[in-house]
C-alpha atoms as a PDB file:
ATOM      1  CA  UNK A   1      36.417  48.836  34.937  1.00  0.00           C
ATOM      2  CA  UNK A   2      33.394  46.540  35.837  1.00  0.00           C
ATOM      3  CA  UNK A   3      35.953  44.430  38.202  1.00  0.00           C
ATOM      4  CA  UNK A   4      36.880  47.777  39.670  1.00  0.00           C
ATOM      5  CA  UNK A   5      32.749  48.386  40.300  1.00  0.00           C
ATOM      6  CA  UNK A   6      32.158  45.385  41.625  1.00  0.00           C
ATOM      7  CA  UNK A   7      34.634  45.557  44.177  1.00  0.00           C
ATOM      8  CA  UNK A   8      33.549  49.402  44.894  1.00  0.00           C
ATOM      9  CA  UNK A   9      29.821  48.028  45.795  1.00  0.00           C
ATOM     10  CA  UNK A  10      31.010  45.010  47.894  1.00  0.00           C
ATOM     11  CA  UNK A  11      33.092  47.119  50.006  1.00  0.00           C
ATOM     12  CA  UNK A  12      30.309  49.616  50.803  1.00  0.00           C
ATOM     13  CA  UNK A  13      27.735  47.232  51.077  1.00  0.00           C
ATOM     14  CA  UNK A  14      29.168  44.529  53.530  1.00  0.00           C
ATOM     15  CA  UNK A  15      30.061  47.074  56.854  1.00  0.00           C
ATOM     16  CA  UNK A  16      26.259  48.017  56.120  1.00  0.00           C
ATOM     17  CA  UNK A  17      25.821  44.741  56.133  1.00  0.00           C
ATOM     18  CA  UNK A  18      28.144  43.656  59.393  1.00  0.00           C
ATOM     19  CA  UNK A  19      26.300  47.003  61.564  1.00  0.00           C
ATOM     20  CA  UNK A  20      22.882  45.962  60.970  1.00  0.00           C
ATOM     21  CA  UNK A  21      22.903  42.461  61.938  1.00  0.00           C
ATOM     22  CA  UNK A  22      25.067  43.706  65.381  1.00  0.00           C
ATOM     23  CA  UNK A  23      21.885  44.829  66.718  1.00  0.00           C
ATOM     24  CA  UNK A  24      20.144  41.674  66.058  1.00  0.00           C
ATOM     25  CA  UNK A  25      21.428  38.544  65.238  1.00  0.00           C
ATOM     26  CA  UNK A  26      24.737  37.407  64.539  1.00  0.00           C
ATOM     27  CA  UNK A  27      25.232  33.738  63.419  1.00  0.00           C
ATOM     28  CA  UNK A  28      28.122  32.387  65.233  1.00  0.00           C
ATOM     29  CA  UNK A  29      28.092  29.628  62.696  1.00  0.00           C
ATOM     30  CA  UNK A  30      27.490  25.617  63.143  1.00  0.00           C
ATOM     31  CA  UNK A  31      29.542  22.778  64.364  1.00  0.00           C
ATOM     32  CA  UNK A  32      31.478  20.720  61.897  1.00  0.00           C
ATOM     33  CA  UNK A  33      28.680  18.154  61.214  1.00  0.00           C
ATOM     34  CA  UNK A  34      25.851  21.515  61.446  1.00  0.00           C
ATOM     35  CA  UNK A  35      24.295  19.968  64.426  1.00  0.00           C
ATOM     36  CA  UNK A  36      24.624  22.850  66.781  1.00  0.00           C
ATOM     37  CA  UNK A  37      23.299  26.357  66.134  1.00  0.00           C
ATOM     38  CA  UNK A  38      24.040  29.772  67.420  1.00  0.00           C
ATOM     39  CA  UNK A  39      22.464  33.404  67.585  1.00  0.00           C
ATOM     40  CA  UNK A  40      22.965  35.803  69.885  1.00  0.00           C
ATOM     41  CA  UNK A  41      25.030  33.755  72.720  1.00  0.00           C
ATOM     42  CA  UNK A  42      22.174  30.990  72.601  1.00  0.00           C
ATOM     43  CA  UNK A  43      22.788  27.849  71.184  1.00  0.00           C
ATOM     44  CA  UNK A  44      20.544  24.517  70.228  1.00  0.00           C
ATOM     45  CA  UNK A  45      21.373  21.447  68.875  1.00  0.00           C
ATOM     46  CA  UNK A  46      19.084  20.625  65.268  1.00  0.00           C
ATOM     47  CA  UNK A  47      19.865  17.014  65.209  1.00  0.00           C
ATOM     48  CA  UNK A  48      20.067  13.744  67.764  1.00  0.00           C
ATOM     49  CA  UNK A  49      21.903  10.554  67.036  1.00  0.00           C
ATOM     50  CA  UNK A  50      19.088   8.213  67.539  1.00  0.00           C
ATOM     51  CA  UNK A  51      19.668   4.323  67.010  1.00  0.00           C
ATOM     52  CA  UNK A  52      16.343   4.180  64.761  1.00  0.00           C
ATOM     53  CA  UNK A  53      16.397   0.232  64.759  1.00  0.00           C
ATOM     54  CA  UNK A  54      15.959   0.619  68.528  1.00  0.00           C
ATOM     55  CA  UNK A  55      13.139   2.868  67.666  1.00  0.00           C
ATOM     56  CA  UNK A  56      11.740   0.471  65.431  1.00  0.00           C
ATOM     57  CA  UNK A  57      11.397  -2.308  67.804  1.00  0.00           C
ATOM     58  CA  UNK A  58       8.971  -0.093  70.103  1.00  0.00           C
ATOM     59  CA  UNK A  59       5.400  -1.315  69.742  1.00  0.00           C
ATOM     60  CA  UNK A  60       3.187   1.013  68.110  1.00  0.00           C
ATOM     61  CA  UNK A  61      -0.590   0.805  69.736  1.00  0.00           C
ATOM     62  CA  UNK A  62      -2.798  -1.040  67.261  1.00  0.00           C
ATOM     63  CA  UNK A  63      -5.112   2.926  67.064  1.00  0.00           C
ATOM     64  CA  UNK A  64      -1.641   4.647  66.218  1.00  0.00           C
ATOM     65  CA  UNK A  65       0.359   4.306  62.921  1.00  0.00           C
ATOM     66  CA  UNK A  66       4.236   5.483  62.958  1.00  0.00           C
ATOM     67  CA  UNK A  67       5.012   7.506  59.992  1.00  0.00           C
ATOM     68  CA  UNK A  68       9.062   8.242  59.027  1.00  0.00           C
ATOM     69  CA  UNK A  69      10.125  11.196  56.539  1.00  0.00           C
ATOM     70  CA  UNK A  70      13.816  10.423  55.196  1.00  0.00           C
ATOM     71  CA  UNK A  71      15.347  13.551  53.075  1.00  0.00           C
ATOM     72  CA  UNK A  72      17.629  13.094  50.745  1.00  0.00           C
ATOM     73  CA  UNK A  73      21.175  14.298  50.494  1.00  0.00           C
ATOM     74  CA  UNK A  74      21.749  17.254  48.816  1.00  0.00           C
ATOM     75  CA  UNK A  75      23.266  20.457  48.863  1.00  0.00           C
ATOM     76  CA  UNK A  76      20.056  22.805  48.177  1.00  0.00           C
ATOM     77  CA  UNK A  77      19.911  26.264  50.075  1.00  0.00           C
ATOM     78  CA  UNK A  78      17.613  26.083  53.443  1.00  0.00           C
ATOM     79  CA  UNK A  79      15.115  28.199  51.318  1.00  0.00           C
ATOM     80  CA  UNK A  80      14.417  24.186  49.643  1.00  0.00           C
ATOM     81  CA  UNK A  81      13.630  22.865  53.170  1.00  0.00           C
ATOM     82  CA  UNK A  82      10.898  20.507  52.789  1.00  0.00           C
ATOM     83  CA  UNK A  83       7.560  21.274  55.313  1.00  0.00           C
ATOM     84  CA  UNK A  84       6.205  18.154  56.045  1.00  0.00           C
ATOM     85  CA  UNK A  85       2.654  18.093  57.152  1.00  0.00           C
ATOM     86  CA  UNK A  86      -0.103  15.488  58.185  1.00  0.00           C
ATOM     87  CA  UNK A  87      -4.047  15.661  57.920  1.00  0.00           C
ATOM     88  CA  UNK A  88      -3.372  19.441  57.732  1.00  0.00           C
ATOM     89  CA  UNK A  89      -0.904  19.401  60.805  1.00  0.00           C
ATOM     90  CA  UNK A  90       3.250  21.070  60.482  1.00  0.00           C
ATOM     91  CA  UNK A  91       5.702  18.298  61.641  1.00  0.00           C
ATOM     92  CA  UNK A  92       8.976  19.616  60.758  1.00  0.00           C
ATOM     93  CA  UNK A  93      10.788  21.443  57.857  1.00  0.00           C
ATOM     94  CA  UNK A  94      13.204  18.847  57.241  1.00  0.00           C
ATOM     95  CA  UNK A  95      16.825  19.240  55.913  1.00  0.00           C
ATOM     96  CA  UNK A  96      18.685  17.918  53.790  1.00  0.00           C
ATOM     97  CA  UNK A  97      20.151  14.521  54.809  1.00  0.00           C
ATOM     98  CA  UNK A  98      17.742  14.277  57.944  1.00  0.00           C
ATOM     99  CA  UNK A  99      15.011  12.231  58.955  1.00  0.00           C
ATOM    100  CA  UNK A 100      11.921  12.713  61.501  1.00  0.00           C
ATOM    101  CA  UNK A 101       9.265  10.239  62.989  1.00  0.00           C
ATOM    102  CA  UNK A 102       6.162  10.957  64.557  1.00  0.00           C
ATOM    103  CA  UNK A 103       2.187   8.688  65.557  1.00  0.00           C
ATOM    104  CA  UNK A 104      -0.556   9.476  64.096  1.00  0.00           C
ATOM    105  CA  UNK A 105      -4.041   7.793  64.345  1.00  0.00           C
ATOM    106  CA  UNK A 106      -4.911   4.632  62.041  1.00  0.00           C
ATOM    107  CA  UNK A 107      -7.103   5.003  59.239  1.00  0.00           C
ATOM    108  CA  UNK A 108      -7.045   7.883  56.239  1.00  0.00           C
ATOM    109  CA  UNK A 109      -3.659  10.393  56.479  1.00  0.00           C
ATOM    110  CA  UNK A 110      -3.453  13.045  54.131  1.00  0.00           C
ATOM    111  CA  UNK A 111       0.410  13.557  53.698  1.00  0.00           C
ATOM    112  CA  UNK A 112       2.017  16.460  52.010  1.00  0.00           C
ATOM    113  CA  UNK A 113       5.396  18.339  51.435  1.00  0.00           C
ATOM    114  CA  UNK A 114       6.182  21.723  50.208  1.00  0.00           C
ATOM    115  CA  UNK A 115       9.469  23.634  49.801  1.00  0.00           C
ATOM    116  CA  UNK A 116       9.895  26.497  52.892  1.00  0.00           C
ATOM    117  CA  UNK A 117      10.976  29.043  50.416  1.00  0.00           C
ATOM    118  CA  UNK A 118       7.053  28.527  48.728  1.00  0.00           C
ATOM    119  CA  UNK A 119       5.629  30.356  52.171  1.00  0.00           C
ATOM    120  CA  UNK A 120       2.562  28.600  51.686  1.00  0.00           C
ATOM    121  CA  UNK A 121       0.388  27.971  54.517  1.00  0.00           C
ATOM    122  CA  UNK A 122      -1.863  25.866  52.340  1.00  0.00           C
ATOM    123  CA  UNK A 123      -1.050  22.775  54.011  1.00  0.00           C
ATOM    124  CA  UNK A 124      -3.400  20.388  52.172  1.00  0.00           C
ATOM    125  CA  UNK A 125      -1.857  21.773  48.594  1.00  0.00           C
ATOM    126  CA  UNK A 126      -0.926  18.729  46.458  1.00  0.00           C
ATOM    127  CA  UNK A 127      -1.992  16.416  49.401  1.00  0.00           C
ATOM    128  CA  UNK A 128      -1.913  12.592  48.915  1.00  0.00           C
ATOM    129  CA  UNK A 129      -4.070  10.209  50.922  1.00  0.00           C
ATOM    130  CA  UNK A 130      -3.118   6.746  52.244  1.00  0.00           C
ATOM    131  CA  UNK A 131      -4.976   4.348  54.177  1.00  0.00           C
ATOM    132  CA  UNK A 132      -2.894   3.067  56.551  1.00  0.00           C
ATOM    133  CA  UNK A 133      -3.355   0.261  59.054  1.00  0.00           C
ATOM    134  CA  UNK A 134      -2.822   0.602  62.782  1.00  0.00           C
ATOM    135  CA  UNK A 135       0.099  -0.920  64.700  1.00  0.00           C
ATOM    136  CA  UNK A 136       2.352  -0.557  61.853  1.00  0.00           C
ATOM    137  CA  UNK A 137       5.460   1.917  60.595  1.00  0.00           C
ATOM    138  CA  UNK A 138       5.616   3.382  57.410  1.00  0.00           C
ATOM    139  CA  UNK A 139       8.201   5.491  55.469  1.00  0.00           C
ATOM    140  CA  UNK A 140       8.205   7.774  53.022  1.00  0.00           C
ATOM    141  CA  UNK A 141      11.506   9.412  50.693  1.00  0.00           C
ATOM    142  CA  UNK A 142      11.624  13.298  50.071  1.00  0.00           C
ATOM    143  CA  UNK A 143      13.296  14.430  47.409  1.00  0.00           C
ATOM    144  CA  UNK A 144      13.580  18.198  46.976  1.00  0.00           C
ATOM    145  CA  UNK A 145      15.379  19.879  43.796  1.00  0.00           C
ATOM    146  CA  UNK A 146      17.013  23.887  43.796  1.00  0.00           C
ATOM    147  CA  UNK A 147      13.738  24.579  42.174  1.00  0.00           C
ATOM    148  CA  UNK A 148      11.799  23.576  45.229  1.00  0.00           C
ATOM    149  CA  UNK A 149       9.902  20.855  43.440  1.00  0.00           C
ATOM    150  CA  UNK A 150       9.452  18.204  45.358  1.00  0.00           C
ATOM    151  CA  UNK A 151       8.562  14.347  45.552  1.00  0.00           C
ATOM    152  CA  UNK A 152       7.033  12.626  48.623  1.00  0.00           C
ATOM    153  CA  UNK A 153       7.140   8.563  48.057  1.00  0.00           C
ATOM    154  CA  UNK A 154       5.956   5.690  50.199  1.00  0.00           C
ATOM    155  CA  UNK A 155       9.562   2.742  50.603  1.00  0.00           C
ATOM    156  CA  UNK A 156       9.194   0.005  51.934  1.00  0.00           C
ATOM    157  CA  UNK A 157      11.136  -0.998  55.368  1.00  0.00           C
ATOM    158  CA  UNK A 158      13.549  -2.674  53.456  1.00  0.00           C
ATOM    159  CA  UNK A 159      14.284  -0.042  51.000  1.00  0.00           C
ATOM    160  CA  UNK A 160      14.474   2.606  54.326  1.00  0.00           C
ATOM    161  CA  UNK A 161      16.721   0.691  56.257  1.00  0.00           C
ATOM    162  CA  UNK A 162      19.891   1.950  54.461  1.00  0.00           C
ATOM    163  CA  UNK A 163      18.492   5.539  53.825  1.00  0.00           C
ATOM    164  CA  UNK A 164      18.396   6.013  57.731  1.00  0.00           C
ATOM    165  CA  UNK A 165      21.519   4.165  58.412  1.00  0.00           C
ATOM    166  CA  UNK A 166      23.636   7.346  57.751  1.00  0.00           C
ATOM    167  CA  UNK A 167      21.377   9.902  58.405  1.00  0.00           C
ATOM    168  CA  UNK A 168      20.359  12.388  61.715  1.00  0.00           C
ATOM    169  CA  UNK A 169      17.321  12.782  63.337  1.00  0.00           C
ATOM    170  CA  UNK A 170      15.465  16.066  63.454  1.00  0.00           C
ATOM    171  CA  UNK A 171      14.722  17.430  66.245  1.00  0.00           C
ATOM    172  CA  UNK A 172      14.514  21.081  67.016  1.00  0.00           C
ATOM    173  CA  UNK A 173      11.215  21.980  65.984  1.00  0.00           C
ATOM    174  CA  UNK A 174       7.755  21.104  67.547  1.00  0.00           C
ATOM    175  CA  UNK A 175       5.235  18.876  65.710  1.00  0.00           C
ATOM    176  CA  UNK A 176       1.710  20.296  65.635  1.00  0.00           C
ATOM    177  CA  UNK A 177       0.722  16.465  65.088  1.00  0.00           C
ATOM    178  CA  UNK A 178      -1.465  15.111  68.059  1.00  0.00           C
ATOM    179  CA  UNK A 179      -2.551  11.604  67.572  1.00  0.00           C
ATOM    180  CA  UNK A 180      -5.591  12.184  69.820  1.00  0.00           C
ATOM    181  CA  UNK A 181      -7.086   8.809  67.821  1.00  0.00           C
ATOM    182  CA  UNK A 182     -10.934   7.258  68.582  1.00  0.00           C
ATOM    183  CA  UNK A 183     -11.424   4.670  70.790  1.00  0.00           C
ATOM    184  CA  UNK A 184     -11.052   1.602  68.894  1.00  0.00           C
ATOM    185  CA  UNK A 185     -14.921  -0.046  68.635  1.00  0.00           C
ATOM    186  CA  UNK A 186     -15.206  -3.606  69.524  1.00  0.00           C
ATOM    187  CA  UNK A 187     -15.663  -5.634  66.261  1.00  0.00           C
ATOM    188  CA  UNK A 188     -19.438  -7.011  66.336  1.00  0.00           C
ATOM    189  CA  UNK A 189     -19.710 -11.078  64.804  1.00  0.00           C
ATOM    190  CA  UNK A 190     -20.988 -10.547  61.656  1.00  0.00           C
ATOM    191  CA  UNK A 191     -24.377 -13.249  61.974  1.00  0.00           C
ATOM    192  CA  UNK A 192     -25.310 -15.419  58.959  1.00  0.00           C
ATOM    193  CA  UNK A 193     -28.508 -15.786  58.214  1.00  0.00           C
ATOM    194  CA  UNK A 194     -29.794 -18.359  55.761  1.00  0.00           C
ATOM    195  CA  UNK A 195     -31.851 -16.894  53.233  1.00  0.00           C
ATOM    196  CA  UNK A 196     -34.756 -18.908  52.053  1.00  0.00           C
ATOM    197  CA  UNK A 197     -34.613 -20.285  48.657  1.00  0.00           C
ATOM    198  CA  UNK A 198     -38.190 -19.507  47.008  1.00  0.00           C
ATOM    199  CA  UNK A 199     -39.490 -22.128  45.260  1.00  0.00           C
ATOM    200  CA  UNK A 200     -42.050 -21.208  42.568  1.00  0.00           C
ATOM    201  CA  UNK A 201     -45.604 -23.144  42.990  1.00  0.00           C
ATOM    202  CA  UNK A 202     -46.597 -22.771  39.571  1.00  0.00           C
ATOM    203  CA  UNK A 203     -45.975 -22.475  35.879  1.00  0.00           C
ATOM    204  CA  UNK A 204     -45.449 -18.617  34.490  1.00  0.00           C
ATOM    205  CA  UNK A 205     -45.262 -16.935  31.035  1.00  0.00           C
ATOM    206  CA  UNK A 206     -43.905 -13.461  30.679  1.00  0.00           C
ATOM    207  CA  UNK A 207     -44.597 -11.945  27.632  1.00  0.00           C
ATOM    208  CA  UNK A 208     -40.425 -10.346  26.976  1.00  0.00           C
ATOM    209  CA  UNK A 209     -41.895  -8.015  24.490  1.00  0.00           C
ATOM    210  CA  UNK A 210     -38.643  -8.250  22.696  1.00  0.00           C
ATOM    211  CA  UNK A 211     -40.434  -6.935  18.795  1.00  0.00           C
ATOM    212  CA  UNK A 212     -37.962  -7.590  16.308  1.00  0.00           C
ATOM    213  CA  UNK A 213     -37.514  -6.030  12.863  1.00  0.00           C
ATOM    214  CA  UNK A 214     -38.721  -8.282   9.910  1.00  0.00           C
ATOM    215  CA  UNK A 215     -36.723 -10.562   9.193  1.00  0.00           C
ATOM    216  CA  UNK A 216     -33.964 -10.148  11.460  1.00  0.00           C
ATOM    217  CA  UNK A 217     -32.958 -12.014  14.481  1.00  0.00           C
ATOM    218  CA  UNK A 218     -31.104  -9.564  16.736  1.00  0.00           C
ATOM    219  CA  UNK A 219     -32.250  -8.100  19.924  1.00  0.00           C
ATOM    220  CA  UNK A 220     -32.313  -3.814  19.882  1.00  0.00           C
ATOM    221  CA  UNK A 221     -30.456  -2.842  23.101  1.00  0.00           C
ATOM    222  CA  UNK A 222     -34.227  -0.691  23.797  1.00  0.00           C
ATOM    223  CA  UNK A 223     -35.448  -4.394  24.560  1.00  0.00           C
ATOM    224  CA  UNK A 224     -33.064  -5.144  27.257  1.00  0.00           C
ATOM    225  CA  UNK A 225     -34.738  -3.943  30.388  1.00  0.00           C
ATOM    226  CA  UNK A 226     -37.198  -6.634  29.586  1.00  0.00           C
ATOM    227  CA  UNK A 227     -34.765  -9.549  29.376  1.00  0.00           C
ATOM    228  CA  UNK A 228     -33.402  -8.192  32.498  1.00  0.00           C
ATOM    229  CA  UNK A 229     -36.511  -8.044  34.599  1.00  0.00           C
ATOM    230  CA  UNK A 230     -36.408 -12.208  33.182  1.00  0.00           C
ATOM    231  CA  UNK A 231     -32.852 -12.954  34.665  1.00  0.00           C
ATOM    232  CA  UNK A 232     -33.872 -10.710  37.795  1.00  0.00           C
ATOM    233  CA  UNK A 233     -36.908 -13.065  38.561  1.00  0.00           C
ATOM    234  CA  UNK A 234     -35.031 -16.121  37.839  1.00  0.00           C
ATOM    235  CA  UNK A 235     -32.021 -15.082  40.420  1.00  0.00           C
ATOM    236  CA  UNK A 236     -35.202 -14.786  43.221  1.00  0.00           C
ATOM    237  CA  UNK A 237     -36.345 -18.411  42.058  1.00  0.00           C
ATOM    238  CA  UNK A 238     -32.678 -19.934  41.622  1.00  0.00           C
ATOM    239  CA  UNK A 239     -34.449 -23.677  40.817  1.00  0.00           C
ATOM    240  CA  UNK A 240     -36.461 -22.556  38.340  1.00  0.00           C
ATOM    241  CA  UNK A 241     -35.601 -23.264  34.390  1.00  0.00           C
ATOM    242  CA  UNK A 242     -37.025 -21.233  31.344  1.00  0.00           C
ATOM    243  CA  UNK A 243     -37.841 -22.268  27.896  1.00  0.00           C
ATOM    244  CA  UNK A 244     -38.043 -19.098  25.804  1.00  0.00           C
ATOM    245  CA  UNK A 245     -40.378 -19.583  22.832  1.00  0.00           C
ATOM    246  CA  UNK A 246     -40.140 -17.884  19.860  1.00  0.00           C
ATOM    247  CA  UNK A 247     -42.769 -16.591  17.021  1.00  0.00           C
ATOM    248  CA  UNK A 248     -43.091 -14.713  13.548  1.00  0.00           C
ATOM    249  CA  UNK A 249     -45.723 -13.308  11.685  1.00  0.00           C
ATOM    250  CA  UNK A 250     -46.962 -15.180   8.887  1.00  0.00           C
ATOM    251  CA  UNK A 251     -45.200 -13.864   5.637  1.00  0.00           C
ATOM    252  CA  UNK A 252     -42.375 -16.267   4.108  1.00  0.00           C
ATOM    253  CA  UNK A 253     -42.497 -19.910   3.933  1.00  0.00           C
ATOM    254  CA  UNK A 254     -43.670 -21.724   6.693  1.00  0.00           C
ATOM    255  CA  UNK A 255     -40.024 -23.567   6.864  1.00  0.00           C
ATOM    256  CA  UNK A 256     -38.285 -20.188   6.802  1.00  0.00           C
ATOM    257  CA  UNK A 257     -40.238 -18.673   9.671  1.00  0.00           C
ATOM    258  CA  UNK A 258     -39.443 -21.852  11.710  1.00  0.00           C
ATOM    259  CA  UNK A 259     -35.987 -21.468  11.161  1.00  0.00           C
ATOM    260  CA  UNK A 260     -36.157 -17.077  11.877  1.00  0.00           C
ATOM    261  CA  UNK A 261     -37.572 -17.994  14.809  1.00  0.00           C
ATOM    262  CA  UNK A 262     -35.021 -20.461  16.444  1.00  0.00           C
ATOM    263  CA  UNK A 263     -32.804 -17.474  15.343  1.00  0.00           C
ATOM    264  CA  UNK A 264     -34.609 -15.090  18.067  1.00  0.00           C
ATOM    265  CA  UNK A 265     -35.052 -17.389  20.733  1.00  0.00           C
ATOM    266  CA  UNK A 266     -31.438 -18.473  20.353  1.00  0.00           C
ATOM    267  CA  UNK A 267     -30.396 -14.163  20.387  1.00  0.00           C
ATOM    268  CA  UNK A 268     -32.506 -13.847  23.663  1.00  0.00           C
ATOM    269  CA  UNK A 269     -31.098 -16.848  25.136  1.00  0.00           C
ATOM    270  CA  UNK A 270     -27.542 -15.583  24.486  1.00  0.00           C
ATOM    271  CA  UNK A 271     -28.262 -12.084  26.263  1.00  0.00           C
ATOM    272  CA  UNK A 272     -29.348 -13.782  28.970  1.00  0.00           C
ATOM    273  CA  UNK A 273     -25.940 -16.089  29.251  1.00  0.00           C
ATOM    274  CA  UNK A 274     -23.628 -13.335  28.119  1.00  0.00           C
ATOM    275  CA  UNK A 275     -25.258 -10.345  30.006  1.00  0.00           C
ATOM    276  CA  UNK A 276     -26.782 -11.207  32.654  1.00  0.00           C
ATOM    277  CA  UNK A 277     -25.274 -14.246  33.555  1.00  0.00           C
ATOM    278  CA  UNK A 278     -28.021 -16.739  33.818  1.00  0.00           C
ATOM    279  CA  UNK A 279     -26.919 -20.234  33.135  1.00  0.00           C
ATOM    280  CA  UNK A 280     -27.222 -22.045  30.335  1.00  0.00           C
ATOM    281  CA  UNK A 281     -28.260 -25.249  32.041  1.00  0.00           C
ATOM    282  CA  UNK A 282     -31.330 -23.285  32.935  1.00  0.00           C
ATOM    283  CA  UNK A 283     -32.450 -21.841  29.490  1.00  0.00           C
ATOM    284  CA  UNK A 284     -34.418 -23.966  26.917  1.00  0.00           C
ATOM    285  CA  UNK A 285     -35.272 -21.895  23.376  1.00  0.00           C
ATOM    286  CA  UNK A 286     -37.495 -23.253  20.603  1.00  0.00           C
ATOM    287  CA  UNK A 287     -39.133 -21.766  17.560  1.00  0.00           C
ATOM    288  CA  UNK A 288     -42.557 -22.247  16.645  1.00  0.00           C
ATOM    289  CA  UNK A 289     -42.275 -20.025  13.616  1.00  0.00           C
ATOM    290  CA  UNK A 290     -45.817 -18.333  12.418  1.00  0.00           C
ATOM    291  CA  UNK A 291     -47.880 -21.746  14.153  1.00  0.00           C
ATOM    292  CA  UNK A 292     -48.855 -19.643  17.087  1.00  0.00           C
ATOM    293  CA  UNK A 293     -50.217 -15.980  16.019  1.00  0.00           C
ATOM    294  CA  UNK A 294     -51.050 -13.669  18.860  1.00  0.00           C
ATOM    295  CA  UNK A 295     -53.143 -11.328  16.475  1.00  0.00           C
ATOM    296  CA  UNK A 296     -54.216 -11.210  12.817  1.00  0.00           C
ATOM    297  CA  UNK A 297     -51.255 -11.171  10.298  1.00  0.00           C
ATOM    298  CA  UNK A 298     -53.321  -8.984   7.853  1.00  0.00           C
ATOM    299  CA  UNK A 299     -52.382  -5.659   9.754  1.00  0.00           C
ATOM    300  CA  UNK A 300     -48.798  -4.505  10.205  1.00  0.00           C
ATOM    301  CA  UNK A 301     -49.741  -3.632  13.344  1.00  0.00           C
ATOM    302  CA  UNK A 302     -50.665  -7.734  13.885  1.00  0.00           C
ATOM    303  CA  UNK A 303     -47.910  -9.070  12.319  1.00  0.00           C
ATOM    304  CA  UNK A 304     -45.647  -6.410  14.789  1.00  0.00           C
ATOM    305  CA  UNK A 305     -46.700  -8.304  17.402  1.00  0.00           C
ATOM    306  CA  UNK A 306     -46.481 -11.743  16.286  1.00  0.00           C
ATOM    307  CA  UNK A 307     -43.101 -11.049  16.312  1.00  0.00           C
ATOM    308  CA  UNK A 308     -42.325 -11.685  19.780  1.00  0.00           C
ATOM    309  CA  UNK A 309     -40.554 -13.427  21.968  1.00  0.00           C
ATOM    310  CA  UNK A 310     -42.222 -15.443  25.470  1.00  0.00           C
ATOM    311  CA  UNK A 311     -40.698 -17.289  28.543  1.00  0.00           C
ATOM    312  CA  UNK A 312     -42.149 -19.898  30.549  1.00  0.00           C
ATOM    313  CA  UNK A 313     -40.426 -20.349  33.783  1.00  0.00           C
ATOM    314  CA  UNK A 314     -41.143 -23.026  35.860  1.00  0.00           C
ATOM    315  CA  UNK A 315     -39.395 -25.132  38.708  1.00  0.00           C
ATOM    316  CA  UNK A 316     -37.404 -27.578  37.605  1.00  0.00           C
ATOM    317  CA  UNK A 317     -37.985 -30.929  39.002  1.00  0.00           C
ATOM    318  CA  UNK A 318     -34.164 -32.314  40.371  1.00  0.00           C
ATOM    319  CA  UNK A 319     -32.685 -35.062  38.162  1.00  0.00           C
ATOM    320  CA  UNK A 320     -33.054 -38.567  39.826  1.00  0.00           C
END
């Protein structure tokens, strides 16, 4: 019964069918290879046989950049033809099995590809952006599924050359692409000029105010802007050395303290090699342990800030 149905609908459907494409448009149908198309008594030709390594040997101007689609070879419905578009431009809606060429200017091209069936006219959708250098060609494979998703990938030349060997050129449809490219400005000599190397005149302490907690002999990431604003000064005086002295407050054995204090002069030092890339060569540390008190160790206060570290930069004299 369904068979019996289904034949019932076909038979009324396709002279409805037939009558109202006679007023319009009836496709006379394609040439055995589909190169040649026909509608109403006018006919046009979809593809050229183009010798692309011929192509390829033309020069392309050192402003312009030569871009080549190739589609791959499948047998999707033209609903899964791929629009191909550049810096927001329509170059073709290429076919399965086809390729198409076209200049554009050197320099950022955003490149996308969207199946026709989509009907988007969001040409920038999905875009991808290559920098691309003038005077050269560059290809790119489209694959396209029965979904409509696509891929757009950049081949090398090498990879291409057997892709376009067996495929068409595209040809009946205008590209929107117009490489109207900038005048190319004249490169200006980059000039060298020799910086001065400062040379410091005379001996300076900086006070690093790097306060450590008692006895312990690491330096709080808080305290790192100061050793930084050390290694910037000693980048503007590159012959100058440091010796970073050390101090503690007075509680502990005198031998202890001497030794906590080489501790914190040694932690400074190492920020300075490790983050800020000062040379090694250049830094000096030593401990004086409580021998040197800045303020009265009878206060916590006091003793906070007999905790310190100090540098002493000065130019170092060259070795003889």
């Amino acid at each position: 019964m369904n068979k019996i149905l289904r034949k019932n609908i076909v038979a009324i459907i396709l002279p409805i069918t037939l009558f109202g494409m006679s007023s319009c448009a009836v496709i006379g149908g394609t040439d055995s290879e589909g190169s040649t198309r026909h509608v109403d008594g006018v006919m046009w030709n979809n593809k050229k046989s183009i010798d692309f390594k011929e192509v390829l040997k033309k020069e392309v101007a050192a402003d312009k950049i030569r871009l080549i689609f190739i589609r791959n070879n499948d047998s999707h419905s033209e609903q899964t033809s791929t629009n191909i578009s550049i810096n927001n431009r329509f170059q073709v809606s290429l076919h399965a099995n086809n390729y198409t060429m076209v200049e554009s200017c050197a320099g950022i091209n955003q490149l996308s590809a969207h199946a026709t069936g989509f009907k988007s006219n969001n040409l920038l959708a999905d875009k991808q952006d290559y920098q691309l250098t003038g005077g050269q060609t560059y290809f790119f494979y489209v694959e396209m599924d029965e979904t409509g998703e696509r891929a757009l990938t950049q081949i090398t030349p090498d990879s291409a050359s057997p892709l376009l060997a067996n495929k068409s050129y595209q040809s009946h449809q205008i590209s929107r692409i117009v490489p109207n490219c900038p005048t190319p400005v004249a490169a200006i000599p980059a000039v060298t000029v020799e910086k001065e190397t400062l040379a410091l005149t005379e001996k300076v302490t900086i006070d690093l105010e790097v306060l450590f907690e008692t006895d312990k002999a690491v330096v709080r990431p808080e305290h790192y802007s100061k050793v930084a604003e050390l290694a910037e000064f000693m980048t503007q005086y590159p012959n100058t050395a440091v010796t970073i002295e050390g101090h503690t407050d007075s509680r502990g054995k005198n031998s202890y303290n001497q030794a906590l204090s080489q501790r914190r002069v040694n932690a400074v030092k190492e920020v300075l090699i490790s983050q800020f890339g000062i040379a090694e060569g250049r830094l000096t540390a030593v401990g004086y342990g409580e021998s040197q008190p800045k303020a009265s160790n009878n206060t916590i206060e006091g003793r906070q800030l007999n905790r310190r570290v100090v540098a002493v930069v000065e130019e170092s004299l060259p070795k003889l």
